[in-house]
PDB file of N, CA and C in Angstrom:
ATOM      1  N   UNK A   1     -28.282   2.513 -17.121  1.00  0.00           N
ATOM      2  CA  UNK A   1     -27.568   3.345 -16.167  1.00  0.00           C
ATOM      3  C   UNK A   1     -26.089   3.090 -16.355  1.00  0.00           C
ATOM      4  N   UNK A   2     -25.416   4.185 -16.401  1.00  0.00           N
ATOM      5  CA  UNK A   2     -23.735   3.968 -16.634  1.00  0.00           C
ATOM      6  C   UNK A   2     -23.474   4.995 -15.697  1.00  0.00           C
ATOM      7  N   UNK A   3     -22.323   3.480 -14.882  1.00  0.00           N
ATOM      8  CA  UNK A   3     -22.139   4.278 -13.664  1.00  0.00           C
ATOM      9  C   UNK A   3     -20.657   4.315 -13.758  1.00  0.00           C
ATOM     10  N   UNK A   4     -19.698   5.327 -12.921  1.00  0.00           N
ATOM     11  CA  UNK A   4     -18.504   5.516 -13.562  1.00  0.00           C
ATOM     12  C   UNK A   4     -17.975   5.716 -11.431  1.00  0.00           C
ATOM     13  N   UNK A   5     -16.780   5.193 -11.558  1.00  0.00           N
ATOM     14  CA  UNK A   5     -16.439   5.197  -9.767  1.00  0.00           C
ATOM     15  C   UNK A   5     -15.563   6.146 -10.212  1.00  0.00           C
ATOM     16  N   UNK A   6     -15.815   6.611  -8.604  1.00  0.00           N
ATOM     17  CA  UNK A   6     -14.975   7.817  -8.573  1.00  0.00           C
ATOM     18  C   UNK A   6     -13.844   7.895  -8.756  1.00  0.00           C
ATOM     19  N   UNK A   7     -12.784   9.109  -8.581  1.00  0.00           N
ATOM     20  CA  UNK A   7     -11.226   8.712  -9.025  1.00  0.00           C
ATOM     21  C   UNK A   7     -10.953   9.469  -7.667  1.00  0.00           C
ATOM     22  N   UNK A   8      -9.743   8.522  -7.476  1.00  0.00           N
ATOM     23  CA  UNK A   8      -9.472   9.224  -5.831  1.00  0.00           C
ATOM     24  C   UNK A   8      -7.688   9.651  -5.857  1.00  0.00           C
ATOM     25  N   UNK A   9      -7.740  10.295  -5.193  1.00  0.00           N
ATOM     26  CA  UNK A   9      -6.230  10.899  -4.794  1.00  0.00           C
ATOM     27  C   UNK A   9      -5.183  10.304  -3.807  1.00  0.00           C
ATOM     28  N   UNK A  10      -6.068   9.407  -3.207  1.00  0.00           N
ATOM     29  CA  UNK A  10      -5.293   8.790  -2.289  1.00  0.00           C
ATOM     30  C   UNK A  10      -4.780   7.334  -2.409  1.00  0.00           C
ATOM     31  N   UNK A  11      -3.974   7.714  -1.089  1.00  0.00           N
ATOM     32  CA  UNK A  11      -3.130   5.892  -1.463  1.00  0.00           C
ATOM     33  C   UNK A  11      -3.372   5.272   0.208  1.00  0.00           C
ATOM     34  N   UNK A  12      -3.854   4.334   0.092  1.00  0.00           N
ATOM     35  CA  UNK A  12      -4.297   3.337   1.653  1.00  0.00           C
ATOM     36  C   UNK A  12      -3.037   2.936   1.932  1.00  0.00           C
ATOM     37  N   UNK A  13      -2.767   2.716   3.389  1.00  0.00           N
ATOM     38  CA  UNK A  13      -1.482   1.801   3.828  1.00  0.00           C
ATOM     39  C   UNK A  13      -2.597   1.282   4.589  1.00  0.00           C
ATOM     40  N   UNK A  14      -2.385  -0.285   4.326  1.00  0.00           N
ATOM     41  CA  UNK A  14      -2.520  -0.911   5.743  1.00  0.00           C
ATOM     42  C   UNK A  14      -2.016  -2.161   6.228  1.00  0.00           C
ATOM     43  N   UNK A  15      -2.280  -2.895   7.363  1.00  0.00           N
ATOM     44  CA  UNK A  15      -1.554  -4.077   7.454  1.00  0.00           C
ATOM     45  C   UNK A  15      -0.291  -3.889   8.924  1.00  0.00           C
ATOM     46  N   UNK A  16       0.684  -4.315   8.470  1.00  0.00           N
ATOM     47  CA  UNK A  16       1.599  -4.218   9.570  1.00  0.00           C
ATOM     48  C   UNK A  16       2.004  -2.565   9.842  1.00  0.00           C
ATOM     49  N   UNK A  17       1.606  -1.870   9.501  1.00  0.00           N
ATOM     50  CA  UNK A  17       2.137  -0.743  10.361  1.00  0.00           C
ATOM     51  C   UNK A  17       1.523  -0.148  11.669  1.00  0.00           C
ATOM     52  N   UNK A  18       2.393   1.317  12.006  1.00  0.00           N
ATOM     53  CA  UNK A  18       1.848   1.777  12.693  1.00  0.00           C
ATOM     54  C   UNK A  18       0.460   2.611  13.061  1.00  0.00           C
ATOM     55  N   UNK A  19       0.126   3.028  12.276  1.00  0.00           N
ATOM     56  CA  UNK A  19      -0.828   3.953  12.192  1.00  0.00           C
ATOM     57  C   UNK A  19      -1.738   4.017  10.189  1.00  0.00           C
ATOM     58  N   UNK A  20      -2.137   2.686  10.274  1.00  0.00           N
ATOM     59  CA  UNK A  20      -2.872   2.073   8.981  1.00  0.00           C
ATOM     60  C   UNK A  20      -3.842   3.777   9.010  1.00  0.00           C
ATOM     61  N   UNK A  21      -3.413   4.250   7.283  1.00  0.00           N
ATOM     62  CA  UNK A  21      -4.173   5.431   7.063  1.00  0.00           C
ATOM     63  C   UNK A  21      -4.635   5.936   5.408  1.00  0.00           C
ATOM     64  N   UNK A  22      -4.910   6.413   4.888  1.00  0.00           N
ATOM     65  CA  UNK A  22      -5.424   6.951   4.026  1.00  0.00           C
ATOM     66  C   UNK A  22      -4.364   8.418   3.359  1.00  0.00           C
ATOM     67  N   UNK A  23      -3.394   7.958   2.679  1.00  0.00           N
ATOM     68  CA  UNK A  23      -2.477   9.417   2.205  1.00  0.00           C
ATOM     69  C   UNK A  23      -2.546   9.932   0.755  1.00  0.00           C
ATOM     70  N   UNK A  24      -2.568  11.215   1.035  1.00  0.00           N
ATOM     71  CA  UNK A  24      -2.514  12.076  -0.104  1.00  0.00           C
ATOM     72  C   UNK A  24      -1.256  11.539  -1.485  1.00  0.00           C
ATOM     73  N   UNK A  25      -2.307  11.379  -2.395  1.00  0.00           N
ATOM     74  CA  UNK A  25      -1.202  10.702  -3.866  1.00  0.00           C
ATOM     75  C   UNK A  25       0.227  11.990  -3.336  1.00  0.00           C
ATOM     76  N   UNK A  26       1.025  11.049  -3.902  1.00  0.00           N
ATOM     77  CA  UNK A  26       2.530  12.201  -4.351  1.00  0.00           C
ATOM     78  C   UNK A  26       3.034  10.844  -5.473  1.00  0.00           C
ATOM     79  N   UNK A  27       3.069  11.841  -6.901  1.00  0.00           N
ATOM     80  CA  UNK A  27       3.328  11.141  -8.382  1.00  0.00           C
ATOM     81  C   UNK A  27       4.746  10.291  -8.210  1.00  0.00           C
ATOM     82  N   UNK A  28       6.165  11.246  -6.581  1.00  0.00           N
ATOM     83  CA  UNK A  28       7.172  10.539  -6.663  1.00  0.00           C
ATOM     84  C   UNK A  28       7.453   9.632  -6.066  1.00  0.00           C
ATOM     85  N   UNK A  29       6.350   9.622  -5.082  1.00  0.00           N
ATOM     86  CA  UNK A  29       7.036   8.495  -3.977  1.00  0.00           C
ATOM     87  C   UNK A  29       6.827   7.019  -3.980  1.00  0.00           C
ATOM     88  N   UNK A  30       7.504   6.622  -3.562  1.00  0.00           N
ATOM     89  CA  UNK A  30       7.212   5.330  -3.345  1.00  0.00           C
ATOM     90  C   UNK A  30       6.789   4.271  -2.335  1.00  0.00           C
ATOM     91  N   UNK A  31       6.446   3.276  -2.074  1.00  0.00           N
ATOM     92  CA  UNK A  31       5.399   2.345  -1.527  1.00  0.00           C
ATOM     93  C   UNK A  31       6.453   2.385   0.461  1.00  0.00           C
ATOM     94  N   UNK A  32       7.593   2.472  -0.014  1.00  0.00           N
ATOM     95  CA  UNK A  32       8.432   2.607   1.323  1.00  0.00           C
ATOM     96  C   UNK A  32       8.119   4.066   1.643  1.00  0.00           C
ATOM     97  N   UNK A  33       7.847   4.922   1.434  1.00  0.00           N
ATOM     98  CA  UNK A  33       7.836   6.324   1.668  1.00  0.00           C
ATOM     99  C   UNK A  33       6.517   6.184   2.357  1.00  0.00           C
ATOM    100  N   UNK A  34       5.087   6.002   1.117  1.00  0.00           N
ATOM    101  CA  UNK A  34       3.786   5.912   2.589  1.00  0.00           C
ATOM    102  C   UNK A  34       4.018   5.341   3.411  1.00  0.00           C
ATOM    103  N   UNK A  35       4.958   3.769   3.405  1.00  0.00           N
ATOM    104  CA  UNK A  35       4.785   2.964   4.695  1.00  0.00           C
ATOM    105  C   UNK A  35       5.427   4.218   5.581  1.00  0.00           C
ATOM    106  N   UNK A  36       6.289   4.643   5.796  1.00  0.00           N
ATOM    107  CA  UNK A  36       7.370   5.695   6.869  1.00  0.00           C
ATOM    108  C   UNK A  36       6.333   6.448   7.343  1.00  0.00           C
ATOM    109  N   UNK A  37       5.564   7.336   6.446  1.00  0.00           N
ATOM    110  CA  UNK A  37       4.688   8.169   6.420  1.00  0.00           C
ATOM    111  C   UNK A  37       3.271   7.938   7.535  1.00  0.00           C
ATOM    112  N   UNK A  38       3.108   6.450   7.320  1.00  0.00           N
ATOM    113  CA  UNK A  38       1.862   6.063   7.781  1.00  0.00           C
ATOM    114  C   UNK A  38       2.571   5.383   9.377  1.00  0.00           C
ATOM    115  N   UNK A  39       3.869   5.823  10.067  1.00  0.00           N
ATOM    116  CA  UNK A  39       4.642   5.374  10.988  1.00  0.00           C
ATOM    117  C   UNK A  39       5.445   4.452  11.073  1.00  0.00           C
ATOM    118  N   UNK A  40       5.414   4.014  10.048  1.00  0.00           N
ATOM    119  CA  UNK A  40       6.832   2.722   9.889  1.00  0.00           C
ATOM    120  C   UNK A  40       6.336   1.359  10.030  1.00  0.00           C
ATOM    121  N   UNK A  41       7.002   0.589  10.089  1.00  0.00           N
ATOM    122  CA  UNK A  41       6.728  -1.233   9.904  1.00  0.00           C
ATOM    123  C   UNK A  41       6.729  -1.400  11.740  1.00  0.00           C
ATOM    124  N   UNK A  42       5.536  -2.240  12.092  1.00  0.00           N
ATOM    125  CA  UNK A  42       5.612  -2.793  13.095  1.00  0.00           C
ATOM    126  C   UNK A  42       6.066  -3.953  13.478  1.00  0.00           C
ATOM    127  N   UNK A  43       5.809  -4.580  14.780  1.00  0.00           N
ATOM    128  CA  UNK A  43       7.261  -5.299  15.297  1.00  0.00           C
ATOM    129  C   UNK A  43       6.607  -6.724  13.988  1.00  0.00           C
ATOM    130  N   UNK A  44       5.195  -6.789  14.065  1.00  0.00           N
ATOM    131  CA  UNK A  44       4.760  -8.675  13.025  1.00  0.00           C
ATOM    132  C   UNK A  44       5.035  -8.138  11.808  1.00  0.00           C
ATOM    133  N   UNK A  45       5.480  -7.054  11.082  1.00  0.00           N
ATOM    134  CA  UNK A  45       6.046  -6.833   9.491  1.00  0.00           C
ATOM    135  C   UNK A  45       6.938  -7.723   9.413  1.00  0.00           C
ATOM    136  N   UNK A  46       6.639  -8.247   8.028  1.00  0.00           N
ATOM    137  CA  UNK A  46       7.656  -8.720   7.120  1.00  0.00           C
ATOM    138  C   UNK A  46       7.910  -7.471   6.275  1.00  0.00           C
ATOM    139  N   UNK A  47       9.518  -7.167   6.568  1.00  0.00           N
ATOM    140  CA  UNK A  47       9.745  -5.334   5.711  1.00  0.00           C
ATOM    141  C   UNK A  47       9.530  -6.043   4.127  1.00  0.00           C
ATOM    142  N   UNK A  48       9.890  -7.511   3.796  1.00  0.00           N
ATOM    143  CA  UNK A  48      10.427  -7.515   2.512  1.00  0.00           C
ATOM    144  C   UNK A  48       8.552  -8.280   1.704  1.00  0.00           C
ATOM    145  N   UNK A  49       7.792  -8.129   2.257  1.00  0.00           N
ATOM    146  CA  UNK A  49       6.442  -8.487   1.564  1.00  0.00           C
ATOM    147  C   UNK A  49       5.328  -7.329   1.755  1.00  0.00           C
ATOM    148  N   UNK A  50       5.687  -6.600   0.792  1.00  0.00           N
ATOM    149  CA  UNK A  50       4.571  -5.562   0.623  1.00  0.00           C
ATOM    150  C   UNK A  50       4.192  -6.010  -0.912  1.00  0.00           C
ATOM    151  N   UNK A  51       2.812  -5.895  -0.774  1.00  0.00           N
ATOM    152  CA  UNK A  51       1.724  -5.877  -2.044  1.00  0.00           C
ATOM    153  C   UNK A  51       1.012  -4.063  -2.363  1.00  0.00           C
ATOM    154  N   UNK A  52       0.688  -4.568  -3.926  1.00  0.00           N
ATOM    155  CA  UNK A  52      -0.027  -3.041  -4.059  1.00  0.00           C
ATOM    156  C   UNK A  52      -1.466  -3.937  -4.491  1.00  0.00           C
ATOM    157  N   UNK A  53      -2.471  -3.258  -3.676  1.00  0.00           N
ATOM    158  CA  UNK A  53      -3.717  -3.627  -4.282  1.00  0.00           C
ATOM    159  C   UNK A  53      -4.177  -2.455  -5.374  1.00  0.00           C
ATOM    160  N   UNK A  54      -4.327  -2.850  -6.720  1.00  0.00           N
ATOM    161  CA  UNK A  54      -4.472  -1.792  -7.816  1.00  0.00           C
ATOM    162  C   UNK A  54      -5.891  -1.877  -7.662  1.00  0.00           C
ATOM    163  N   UNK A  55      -7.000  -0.308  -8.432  1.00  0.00           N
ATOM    164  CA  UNK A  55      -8.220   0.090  -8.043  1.00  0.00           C
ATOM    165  C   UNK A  55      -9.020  -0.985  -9.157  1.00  0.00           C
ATOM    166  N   UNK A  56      -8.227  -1.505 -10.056  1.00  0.00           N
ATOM    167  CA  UNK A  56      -8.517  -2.499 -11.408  1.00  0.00           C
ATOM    168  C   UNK A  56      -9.183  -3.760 -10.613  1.00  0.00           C
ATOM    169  N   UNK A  57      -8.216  -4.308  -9.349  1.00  0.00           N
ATOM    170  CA  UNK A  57      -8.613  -5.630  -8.645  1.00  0.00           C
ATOM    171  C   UNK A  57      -7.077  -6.558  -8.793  1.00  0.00           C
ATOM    172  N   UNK A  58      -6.347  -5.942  -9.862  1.00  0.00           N
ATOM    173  CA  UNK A  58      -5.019  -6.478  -9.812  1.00  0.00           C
ATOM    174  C   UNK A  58      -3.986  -6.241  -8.496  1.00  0.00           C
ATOM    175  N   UNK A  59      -3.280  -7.659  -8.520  1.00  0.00           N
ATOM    176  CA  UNK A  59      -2.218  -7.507  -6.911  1.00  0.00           C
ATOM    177  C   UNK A  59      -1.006  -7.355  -7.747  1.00  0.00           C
ATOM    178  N   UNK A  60       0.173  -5.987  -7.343  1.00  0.00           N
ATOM    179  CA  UNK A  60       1.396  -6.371  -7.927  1.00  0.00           C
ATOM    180  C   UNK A  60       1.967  -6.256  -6.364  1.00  0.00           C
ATOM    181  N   UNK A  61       3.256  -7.187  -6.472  1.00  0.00           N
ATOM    182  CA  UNK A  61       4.029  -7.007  -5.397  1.00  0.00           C
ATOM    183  C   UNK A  61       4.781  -6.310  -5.332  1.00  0.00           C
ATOM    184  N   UNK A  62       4.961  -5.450  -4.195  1.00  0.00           N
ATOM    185  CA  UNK A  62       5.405  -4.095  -3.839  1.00  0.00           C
ATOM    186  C   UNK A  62       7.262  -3.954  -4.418  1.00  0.00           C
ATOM    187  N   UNK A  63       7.630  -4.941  -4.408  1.00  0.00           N
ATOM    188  CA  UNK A  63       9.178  -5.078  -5.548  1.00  0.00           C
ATOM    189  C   UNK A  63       8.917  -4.427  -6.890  1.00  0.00           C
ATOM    190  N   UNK A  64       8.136  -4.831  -7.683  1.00  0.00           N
ATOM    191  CA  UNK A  64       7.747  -5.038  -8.718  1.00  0.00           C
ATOM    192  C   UNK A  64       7.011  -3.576  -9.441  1.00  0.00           C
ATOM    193  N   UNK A  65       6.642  -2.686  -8.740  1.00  0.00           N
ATOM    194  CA  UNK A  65       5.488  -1.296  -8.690  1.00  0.00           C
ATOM    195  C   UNK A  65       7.187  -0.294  -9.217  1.00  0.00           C
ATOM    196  N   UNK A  66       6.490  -0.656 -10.520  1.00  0.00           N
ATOM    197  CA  UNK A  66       7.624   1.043 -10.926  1.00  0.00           C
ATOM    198  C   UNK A  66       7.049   2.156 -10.952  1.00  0.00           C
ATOM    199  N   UNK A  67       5.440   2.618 -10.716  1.00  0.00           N
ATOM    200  CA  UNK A  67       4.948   3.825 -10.281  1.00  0.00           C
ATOM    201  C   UNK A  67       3.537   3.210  -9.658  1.00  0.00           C
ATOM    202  N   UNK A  68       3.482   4.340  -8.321  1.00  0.00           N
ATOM    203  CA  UNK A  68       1.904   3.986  -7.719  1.00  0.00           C
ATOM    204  C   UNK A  68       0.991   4.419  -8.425  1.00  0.00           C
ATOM    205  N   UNK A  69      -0.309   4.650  -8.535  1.00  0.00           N
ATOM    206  CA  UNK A  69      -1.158   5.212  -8.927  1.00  0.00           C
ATOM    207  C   UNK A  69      -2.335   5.490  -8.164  1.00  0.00           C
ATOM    208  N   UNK A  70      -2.548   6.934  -8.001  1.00  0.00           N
ATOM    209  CA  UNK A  70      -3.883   7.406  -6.956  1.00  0.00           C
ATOM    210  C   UNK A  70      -4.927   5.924  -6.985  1.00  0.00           C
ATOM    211  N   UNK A  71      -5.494   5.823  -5.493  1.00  0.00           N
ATOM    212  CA  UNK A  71      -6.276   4.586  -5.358  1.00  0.00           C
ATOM    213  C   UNK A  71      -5.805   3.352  -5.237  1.00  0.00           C
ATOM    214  N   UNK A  72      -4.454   3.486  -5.380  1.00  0.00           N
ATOM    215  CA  UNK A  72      -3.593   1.939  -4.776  1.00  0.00           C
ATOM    216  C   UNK A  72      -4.148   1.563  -3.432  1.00  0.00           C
ATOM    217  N   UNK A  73      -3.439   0.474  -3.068  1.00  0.00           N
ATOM    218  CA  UNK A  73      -4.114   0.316  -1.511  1.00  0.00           C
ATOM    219  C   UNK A  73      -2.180  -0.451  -1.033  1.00  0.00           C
ATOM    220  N   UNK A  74      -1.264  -0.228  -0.589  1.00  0.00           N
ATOM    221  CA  UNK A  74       0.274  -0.961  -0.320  1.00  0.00           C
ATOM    222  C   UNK A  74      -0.501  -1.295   0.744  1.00  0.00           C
ATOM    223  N   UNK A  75      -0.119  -2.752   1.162  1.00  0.00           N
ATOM    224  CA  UNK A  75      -0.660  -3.842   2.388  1.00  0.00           C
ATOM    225  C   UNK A  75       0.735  -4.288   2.796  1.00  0.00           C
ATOM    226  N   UNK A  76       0.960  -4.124   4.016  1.00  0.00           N
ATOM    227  CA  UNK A  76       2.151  -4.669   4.762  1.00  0.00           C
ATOM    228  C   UNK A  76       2.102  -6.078   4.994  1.00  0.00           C
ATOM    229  N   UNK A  77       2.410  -6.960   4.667  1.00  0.00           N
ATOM    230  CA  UNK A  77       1.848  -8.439   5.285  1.00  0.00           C
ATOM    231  C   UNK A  77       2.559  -8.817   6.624  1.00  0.00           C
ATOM    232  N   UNK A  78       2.423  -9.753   7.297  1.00  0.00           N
ATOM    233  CA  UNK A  78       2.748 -10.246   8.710  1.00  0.00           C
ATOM    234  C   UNK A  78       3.893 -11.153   8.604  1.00  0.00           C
ATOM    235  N   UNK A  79       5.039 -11.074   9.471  1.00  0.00           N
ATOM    236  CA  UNK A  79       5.646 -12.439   9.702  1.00  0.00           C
ATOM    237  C   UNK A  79       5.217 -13.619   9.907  1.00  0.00           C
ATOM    238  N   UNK A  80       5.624 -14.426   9.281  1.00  0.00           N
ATOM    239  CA  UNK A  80       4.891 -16.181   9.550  1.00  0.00           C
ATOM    240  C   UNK A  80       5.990 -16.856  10.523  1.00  0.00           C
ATOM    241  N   UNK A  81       5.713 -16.770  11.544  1.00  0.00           N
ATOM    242  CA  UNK A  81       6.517 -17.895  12.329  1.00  0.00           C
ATOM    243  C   UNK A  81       6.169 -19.147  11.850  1.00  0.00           C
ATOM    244  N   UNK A  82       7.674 -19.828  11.677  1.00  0.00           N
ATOM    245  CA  UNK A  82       7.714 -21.411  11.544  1.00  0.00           C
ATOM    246  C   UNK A  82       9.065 -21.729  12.063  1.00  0.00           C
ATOM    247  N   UNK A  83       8.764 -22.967  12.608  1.00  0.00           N
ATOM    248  CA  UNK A  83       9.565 -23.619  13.297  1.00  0.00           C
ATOM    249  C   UNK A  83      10.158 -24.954  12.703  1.00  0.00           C
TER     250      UNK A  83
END
């Protein structure tokens, strides 16, 4: 049996935002654009630690992503309080 996963169009936000959702690929935008899109960074975001989860299983960090690709997953991560 050869099984082949589907190919998807979309790009996941989730994590610190507002409204964690499921958005339609666009080839220009970038990982700050879904976050806006998906309602912006909430108050526990860290703005400057976003990850891309790639559909491969690879993590690049959201600095680092010179193009998304349909099926990314951008994860907002949380502030770490330390004292």
């Amino acid at each position: 049996i050869l099984r082949i996963p589907e190919q998807s169009n979309l790009v996941l936000v989730s994590g610190e935002v507002l409204f964690p959702n499921a958005l339609v690929f666009e080839p220009q935008a970038q990982p700050e654009d879904y976050v806006q899109r998906a309602g912006g960074f909430n108050q526990g975001a860290d703005k400057a630690r976003l990850i891309v989860l790639r559909q491969d299983g690879s993590v690049v960090p959201g600095t680092e992503v010179a193009r998304l690709q349909p099926g990314d997953e951008i994860m907002v991560l949380p502030k770490i309080a330390t004292k």
